[in-house]
C-alpha atoms as a PDB file:
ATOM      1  CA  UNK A   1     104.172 191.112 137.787  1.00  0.00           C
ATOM      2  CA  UNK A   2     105.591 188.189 139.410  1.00  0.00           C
ATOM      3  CA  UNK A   3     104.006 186.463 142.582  1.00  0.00           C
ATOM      4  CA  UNK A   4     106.533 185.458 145.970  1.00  0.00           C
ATOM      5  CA  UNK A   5     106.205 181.656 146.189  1.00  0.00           C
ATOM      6  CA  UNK A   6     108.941 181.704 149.234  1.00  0.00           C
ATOM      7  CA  UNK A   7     111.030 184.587 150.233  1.00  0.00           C
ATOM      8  CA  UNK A   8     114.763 182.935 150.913  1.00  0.00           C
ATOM      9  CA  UNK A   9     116.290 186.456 152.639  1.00  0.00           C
ATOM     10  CA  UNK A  10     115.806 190.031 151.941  1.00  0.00           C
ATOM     11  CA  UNK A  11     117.114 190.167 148.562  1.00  0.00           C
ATOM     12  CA  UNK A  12     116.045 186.536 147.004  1.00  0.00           C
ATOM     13  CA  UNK A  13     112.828 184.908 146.690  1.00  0.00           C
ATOM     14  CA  UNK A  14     111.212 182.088 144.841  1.00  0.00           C
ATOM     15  CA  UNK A  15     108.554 183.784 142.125  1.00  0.00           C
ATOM     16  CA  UNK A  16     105.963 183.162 139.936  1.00  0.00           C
ATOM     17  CA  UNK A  17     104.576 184.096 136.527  1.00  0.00           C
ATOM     18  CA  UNK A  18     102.375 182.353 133.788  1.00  0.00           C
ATOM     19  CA  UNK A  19     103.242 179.267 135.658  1.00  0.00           C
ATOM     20  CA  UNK A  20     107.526 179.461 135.479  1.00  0.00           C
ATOM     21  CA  UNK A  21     109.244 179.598 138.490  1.00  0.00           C
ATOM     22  CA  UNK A  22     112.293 181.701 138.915  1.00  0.00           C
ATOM     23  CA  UNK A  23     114.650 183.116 141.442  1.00  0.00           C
ATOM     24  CA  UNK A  24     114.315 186.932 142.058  1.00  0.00           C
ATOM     25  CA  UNK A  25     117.336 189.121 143.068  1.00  0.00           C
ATOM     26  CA  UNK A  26     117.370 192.681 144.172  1.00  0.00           C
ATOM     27  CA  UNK A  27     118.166 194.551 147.413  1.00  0.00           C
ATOM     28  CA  UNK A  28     115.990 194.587 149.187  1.00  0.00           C
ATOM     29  CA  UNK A  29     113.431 192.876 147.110  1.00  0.00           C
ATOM     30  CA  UNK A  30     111.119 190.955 149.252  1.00  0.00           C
ATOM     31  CA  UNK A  31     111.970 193.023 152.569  1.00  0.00           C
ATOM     32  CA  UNK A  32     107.932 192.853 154.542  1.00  0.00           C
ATOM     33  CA  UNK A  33     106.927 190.878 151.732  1.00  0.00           C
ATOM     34  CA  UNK A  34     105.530 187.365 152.118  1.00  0.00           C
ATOM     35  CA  UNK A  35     104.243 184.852 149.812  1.00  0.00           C
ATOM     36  CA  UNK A  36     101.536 185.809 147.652  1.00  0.00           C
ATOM     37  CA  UNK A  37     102.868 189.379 147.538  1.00  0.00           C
ATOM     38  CA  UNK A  38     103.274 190.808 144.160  1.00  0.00           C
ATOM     39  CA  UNK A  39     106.990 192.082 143.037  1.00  0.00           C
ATOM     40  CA  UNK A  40     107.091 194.313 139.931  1.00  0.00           C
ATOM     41  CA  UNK A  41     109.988 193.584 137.130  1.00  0.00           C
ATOM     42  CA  UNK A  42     111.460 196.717 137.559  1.00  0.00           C
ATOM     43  CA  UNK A  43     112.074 196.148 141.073  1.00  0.00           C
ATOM     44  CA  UNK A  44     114.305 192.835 139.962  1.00  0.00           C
ATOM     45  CA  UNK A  45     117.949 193.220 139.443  1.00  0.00           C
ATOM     46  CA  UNK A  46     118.783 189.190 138.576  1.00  0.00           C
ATOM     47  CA  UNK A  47     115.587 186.545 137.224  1.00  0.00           C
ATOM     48  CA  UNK A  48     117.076 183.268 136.783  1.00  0.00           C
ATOM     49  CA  UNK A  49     114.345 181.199 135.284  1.00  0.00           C
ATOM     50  CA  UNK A  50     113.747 177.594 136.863  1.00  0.00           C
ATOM     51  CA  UNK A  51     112.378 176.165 133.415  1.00  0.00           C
ATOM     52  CA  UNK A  52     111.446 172.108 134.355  1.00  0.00           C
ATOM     53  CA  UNK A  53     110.923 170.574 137.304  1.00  0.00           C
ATOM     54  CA  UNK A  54     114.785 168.792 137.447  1.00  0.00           C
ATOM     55  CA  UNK A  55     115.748 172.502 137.469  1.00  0.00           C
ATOM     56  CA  UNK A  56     113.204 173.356 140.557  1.00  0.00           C
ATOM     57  CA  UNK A  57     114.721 169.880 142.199  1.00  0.00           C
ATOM     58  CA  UNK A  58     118.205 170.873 141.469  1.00  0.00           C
ATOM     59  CA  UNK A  59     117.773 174.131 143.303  1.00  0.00           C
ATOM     60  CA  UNK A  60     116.114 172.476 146.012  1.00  0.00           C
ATOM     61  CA  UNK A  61     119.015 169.936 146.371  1.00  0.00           C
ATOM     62  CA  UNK A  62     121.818 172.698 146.906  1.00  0.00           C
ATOM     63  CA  UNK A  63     119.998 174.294 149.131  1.00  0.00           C
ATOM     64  CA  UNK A  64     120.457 171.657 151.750  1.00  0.00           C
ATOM     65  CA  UNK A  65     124.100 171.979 151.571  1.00  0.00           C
ATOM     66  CA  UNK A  66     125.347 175.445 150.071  1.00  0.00           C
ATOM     67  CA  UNK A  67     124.639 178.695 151.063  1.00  0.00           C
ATOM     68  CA  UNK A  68     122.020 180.711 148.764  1.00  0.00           C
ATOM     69  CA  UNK A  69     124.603 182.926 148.200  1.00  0.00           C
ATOM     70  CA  UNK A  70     126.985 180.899 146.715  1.00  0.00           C
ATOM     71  CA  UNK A  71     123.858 179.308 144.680  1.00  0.00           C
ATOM     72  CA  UNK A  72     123.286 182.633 143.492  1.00  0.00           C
ATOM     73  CA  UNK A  73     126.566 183.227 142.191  1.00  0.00           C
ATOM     74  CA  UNK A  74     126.972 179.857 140.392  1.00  0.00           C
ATOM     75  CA  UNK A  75     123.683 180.937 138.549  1.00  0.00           C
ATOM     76  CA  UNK A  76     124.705 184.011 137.545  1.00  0.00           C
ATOM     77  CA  UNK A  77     128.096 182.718 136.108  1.00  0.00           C
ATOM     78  CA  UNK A  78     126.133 180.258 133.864  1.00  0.00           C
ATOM     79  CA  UNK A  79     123.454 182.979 133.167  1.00  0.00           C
ATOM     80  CA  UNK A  80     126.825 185.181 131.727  1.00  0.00           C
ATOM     81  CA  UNK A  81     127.716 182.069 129.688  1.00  0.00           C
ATOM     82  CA  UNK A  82     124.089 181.294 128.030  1.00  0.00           C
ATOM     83  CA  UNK A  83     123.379 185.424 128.048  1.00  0.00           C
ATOM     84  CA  UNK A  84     126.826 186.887 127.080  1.00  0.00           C
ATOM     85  CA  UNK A  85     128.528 183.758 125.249  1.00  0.00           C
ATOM     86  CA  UNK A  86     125.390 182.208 123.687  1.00  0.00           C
ATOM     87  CA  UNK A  87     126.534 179.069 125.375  1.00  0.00           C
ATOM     88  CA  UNK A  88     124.348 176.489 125.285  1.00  0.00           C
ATOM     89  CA  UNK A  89     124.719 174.139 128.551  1.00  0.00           C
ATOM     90  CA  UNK A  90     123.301 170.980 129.885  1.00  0.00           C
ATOM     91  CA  UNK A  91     121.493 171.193 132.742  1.00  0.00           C
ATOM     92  CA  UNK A  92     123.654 169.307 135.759  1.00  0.00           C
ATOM     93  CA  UNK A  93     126.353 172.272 135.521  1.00  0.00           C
ATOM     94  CA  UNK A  94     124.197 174.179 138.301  1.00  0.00           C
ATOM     95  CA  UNK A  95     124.856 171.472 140.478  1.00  0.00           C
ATOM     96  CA  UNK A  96     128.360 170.501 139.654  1.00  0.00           C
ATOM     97  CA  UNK A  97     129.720 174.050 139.242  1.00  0.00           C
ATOM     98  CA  UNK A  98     127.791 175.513 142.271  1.00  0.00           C
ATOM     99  CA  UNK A  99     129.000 172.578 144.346  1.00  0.00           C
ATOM    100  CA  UNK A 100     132.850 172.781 142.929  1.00  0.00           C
ATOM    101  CA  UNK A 101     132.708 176.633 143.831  1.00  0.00           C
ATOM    102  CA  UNK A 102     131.533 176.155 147.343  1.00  0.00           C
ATOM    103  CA  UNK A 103     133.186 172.972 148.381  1.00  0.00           C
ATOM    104  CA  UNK A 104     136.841 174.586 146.525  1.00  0.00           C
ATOM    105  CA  UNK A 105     136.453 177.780 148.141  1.00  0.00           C
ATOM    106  CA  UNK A 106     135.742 175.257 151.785  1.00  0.00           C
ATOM    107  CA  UNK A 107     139.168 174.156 150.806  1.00  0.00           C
ATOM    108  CA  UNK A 108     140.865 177.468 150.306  1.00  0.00           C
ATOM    109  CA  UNK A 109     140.350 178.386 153.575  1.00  0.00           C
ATOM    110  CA  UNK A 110     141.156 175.527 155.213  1.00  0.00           C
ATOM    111  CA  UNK A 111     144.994 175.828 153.122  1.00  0.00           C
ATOM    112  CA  UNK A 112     143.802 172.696 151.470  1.00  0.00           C
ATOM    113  CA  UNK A 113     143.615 174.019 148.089  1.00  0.00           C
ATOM    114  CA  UNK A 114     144.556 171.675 145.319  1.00  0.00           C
ATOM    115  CA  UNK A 115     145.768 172.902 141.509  1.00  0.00           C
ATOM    116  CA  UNK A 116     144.161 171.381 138.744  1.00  0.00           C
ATOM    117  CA  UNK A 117     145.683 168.287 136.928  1.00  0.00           C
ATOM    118  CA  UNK A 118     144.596 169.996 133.660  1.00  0.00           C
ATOM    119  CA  UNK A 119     147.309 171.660 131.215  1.00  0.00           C
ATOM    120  CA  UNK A 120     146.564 175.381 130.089  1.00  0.00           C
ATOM    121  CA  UNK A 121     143.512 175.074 127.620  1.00  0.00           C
ATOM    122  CA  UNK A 122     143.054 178.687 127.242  1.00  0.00           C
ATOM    123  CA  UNK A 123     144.260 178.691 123.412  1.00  0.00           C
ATOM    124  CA  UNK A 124     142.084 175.427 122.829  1.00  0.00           C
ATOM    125  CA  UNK A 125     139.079 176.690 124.484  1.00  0.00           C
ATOM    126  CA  UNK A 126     139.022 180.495 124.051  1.00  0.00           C
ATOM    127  CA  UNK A 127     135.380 180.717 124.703  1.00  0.00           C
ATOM    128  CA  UNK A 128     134.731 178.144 127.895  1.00  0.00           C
ATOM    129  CA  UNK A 129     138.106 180.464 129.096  1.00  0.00           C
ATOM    130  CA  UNK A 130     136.554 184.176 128.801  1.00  0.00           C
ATOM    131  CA  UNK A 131     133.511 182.931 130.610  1.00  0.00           C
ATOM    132  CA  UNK A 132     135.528 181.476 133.747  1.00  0.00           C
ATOM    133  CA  UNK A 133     137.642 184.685 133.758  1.00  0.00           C
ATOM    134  CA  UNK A 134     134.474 186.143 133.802  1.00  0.00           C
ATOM    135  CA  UNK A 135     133.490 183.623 136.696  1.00  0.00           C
ATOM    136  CA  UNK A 136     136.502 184.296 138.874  1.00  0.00           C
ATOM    137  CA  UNK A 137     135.286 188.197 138.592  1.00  0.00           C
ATOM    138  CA  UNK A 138     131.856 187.713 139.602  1.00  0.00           C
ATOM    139  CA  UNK A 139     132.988 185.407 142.431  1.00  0.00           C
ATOM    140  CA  UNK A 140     134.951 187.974 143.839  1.00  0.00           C
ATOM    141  CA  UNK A 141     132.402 191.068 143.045  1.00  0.00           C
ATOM    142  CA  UNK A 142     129.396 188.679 144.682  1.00  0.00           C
ATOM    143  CA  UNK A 143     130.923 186.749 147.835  1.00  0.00           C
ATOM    144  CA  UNK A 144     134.859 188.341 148.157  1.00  0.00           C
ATOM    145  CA  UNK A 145     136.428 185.548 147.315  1.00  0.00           C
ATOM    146  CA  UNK A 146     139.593 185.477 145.280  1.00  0.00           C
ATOM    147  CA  UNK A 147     140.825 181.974 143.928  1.00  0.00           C
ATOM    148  CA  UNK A 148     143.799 181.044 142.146  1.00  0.00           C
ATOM    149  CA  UNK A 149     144.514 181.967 139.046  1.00  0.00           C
ATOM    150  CA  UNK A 150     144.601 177.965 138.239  1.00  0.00           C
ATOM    151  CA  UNK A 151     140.639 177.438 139.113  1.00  0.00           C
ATOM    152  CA  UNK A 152     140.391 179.219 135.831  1.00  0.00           C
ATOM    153  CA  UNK A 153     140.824 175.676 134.218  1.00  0.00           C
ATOM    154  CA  UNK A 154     138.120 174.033 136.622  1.00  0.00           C
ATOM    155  CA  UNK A 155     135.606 176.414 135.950  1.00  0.00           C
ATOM    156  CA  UNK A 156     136.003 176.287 132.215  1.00  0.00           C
ATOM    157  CA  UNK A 157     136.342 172.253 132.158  1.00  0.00           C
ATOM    158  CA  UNK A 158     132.609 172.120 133.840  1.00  0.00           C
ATOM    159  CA  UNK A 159     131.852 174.323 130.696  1.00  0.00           C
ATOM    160  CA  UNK A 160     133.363 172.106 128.393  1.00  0.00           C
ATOM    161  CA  UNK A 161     131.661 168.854 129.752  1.00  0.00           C
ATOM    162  CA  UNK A 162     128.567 170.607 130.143  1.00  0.00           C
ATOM    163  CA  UNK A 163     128.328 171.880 126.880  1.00  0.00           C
ATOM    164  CA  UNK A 164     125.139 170.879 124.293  1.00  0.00           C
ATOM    165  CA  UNK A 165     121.640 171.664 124.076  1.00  0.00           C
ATOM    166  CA  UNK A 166     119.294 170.972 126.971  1.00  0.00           C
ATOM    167  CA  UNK A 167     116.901 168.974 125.672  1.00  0.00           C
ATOM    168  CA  UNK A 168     113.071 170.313 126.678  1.00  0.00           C
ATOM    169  CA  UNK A 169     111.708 169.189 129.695  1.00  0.00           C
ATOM    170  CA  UNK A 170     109.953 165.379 129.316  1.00  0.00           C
ATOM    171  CA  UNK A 171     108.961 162.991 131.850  1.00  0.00           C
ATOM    172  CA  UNK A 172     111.270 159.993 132.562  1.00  0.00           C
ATOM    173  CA  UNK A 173     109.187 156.575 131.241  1.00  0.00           C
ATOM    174  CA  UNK A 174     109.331 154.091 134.210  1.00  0.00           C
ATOM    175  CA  UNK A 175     111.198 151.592 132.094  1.00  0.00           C
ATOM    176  CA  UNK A 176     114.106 153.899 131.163  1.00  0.00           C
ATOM    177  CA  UNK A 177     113.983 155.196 134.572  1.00  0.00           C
ATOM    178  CA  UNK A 178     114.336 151.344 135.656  1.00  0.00           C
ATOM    179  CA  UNK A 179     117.152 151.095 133.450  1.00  0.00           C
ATOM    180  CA  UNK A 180     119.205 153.983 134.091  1.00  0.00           C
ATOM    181  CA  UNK A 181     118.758 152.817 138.108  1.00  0.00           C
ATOM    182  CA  UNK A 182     120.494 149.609 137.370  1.00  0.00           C
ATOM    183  CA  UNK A 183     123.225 150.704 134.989  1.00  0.00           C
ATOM    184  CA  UNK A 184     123.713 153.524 137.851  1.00  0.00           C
ATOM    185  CA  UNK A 185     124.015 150.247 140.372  1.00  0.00           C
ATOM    186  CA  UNK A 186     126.940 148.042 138.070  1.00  0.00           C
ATOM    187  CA  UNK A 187     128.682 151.359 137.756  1.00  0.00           C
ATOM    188  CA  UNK A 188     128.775 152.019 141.786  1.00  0.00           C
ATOM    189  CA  UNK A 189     129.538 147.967 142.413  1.00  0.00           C
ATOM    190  CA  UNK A 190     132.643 148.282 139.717  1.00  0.00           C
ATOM    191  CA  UNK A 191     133.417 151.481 142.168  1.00  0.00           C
ATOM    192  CA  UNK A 192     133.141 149.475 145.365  1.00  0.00           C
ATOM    193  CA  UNK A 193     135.266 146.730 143.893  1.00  0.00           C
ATOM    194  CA  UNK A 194     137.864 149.340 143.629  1.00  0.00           C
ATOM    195  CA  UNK A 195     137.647 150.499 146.868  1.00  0.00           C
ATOM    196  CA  UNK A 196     136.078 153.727 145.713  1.00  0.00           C
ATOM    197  CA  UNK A 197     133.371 154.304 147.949  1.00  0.00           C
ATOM    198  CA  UNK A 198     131.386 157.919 148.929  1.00  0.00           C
ATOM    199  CA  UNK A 199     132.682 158.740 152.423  1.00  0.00           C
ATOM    200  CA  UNK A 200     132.881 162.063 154.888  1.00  0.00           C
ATOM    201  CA  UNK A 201     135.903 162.883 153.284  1.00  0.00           C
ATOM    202  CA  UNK A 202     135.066 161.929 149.519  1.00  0.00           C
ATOM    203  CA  UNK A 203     131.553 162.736 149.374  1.00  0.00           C
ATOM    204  CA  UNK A 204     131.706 165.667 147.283  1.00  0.00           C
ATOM    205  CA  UNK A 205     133.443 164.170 144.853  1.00  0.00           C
ATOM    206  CA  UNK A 206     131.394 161.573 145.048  1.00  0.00           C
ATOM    207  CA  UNK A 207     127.878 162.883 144.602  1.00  0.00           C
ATOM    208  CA  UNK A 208     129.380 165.229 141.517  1.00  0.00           C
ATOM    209  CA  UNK A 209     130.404 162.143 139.820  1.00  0.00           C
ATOM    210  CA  UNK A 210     127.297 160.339 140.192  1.00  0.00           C
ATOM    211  CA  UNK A 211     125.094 163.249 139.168  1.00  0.00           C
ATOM    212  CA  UNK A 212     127.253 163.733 135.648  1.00  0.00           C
ATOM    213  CA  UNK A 213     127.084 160.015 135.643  1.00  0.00           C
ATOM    214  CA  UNK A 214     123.183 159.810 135.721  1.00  0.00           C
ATOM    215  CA  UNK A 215     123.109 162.884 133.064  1.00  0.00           C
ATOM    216  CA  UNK A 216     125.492 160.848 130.752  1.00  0.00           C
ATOM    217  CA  UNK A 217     123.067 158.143 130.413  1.00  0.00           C
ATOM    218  CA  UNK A 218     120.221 159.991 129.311  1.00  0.00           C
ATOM    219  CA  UNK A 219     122.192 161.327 126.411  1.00  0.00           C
ATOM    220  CA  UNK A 220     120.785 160.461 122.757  1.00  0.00           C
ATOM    221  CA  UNK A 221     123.858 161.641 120.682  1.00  0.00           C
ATOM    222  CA  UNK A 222     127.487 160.922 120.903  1.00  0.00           C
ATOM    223  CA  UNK A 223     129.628 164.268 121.083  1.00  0.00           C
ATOM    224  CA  UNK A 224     132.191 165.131 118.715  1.00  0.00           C
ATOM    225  CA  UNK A 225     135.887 164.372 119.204  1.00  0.00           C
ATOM    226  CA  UNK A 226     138.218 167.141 120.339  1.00  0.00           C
ATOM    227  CA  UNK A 227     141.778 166.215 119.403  1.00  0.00           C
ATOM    228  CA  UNK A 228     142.879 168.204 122.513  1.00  0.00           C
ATOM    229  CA  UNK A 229     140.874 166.305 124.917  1.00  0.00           C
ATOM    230  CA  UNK A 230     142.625 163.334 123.371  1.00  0.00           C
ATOM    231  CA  UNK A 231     145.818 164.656 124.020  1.00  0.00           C
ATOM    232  CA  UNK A 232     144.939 165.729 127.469  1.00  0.00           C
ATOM    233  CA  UNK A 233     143.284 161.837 127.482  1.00  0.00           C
ATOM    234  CA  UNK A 234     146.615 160.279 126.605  1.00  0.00           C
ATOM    235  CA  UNK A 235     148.641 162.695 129.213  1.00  0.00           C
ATOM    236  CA  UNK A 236     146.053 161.382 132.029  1.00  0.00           C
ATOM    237  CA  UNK A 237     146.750 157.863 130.642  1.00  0.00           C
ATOM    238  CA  UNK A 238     150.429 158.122 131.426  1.00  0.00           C
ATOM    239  CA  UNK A 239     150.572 159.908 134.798  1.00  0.00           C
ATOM    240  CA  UNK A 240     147.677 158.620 136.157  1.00  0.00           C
ATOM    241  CA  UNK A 241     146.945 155.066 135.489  1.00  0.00           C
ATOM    242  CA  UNK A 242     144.950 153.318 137.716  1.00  0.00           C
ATOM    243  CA  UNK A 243     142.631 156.577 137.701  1.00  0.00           C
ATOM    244  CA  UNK A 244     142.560 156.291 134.002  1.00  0.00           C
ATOM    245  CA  UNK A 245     141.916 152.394 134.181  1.00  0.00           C
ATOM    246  CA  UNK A 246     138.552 152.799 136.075  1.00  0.00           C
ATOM    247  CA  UNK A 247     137.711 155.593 134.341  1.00  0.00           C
ATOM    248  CA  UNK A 248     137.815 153.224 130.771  1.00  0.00           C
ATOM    249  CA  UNK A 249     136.273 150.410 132.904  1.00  0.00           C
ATOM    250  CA  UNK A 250     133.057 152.978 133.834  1.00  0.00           C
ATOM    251  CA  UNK A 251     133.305 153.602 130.010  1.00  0.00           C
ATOM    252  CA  UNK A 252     133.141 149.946 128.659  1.00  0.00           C
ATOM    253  CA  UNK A 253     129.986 149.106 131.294  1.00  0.00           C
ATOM    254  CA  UNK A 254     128.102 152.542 129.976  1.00  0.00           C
ATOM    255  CA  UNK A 255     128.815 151.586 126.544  1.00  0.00           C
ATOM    256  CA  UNK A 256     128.034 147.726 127.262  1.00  0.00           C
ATOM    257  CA  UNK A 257     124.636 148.487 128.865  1.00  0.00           C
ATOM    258  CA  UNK A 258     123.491 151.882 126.633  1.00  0.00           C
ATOM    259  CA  UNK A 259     125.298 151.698 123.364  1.00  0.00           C
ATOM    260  CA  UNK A 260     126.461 155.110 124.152  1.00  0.00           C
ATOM    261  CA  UNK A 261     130.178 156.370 123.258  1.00  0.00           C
ATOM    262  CA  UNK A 262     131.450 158.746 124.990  1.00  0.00           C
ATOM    263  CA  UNK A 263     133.878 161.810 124.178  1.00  0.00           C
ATOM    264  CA  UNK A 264     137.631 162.362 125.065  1.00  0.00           C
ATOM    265  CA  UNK A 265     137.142 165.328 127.264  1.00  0.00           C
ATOM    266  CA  UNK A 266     134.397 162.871 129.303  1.00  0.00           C
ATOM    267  CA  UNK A 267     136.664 160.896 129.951  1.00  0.00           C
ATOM    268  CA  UNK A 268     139.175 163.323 131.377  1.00  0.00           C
ATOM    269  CA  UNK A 269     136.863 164.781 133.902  1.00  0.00           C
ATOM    270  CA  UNK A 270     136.284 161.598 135.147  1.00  0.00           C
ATOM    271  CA  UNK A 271     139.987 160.303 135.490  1.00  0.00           C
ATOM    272  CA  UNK A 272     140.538 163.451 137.442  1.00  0.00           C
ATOM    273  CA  UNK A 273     137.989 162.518 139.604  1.00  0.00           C
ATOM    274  CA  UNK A 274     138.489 159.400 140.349  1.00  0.00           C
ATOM    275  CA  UNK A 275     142.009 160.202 140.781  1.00  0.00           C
ATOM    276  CA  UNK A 276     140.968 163.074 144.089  1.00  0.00           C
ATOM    277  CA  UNK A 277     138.579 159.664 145.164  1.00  0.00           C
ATOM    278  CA  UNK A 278     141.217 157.673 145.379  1.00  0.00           C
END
């Protein structure tokens, strides 16, 4: 039996059991119920286990800004992944994907849409692929929205960054905590000198980049290299320069401060960011 910690509508609420938090999905699951209220598991349709705290804070984060349902649906895209795919994922893809689904979809109906700057990876990355063809179907089952076939690249790039094993929950020592704070503040003054800056119009952009930026430095291992990311590196290189050069410039002050290399594909998200920021 799991316990109601805070009922979010009808159909979702916040639960408990052995100590785990999770969000509960059913219809009409928690309809009269309140917290402390007992749900059985055969009444729940969708458990998406909240397994450390950064996950509880990450949930708690989008909920400011994105609806629950689009939360949801994020969730249960990455669930298909880990469930379906055995895809193993780092733990900032339910912020970065939920976000990129919400704020793209903002766009879409505002006929500000924008294609991807990616080439077809679909024969490189057969896997990451499936499971954003798979996304673009759940989208559409769970909120009725129907992107572009292109946003079948996005979704499966935030798979292909986000890829690796979440390591187990540990608390942050102060000192590394210290240290990631002040890399974090050379990287957003090297922005600033750039005129990159988070603004009404750039912020979600923004705050993405800074949250896979803040996940990148608590890596312990380097990734392997992908000879199509470098490809798709040297592509970016050529069309999009000055994107490209303060993406390598972010690079060289990570790897200056951290020791930490970092892969091709890294480095094309971030040129494609950087490129929408500016």
């Amino acid at each position: 039996m799991y316990r109601v910690v805070q009922v979010l509508n009808n159909n979702i609420a916040i639960v408990k059991k052995n100590h785990e938090q999770a969000i509960a999905m059913g219809k009409g699951l928690v309809f009269q119920k309140k917290k402390g209220d007992l749900l059985s598991e055969d009444s729940i349709q969708n458990l998406f286990v909240l397994k450390s705290e950064e996950s509880k804070q990450n949930f708690s984060f989008l909920l400011k800004d994105v609806p629950l349902d689009f939360i949801t649906t994020a969730y249960e895209i990455i669930e298909n992944a880990v469930t379906r795919y055995h895809y193993s994922v780092q733990e900032y893809i339910y912020v970065t994907l939920t976000d990129h689904i919400y704020w793209n979809y903002k766009r879409l109906i505002k006929g500000e849409y924008q294609n991807s700057l990616l080439p077809d990876i679909s024969k490189q990355y057969p896997k990451e692929y499936q499971i954003a063809q798979d996304g673009l179907r759940i989208i559409k089952e769970r909120l009725d929205i129907a992107f572009p076939e292109d946003e079948l690249k996005n979704i499966s790039i935030h798979f292909i960054n986000a890829q690796g094993k979440t390591p187990e929950p540990a608390a942050i020592p102060a000192d590394t905590y210290d240290e990631q704070q002040r890399v974090m503040q050379i990287l957003e003054e090297a922005l600033r000198k750039r005129n990159i800056v988070r603004t009404e119009k750039t912020q979600n952009f923004y705050d993405r980049l800074m949250i896979h930026l803040r996940y990148m430095l608590e890596r312990t291992e380097e990734e392997k290299v992908d000879e199509f990311a470098l490809k798709m590196e040297e592509d970016l290189k050529k069309d999009y320069p000055k994107a490209y050069s303060v993406a390598e410039e972010m690079y060289r002050i990570i790897n200056e401060n951290t020791g930490l290399k970092l892969n091709a594909s890294e480095k094309v998200y971030f040129t494609i960011h950087i490129q929408r920021l500016l």
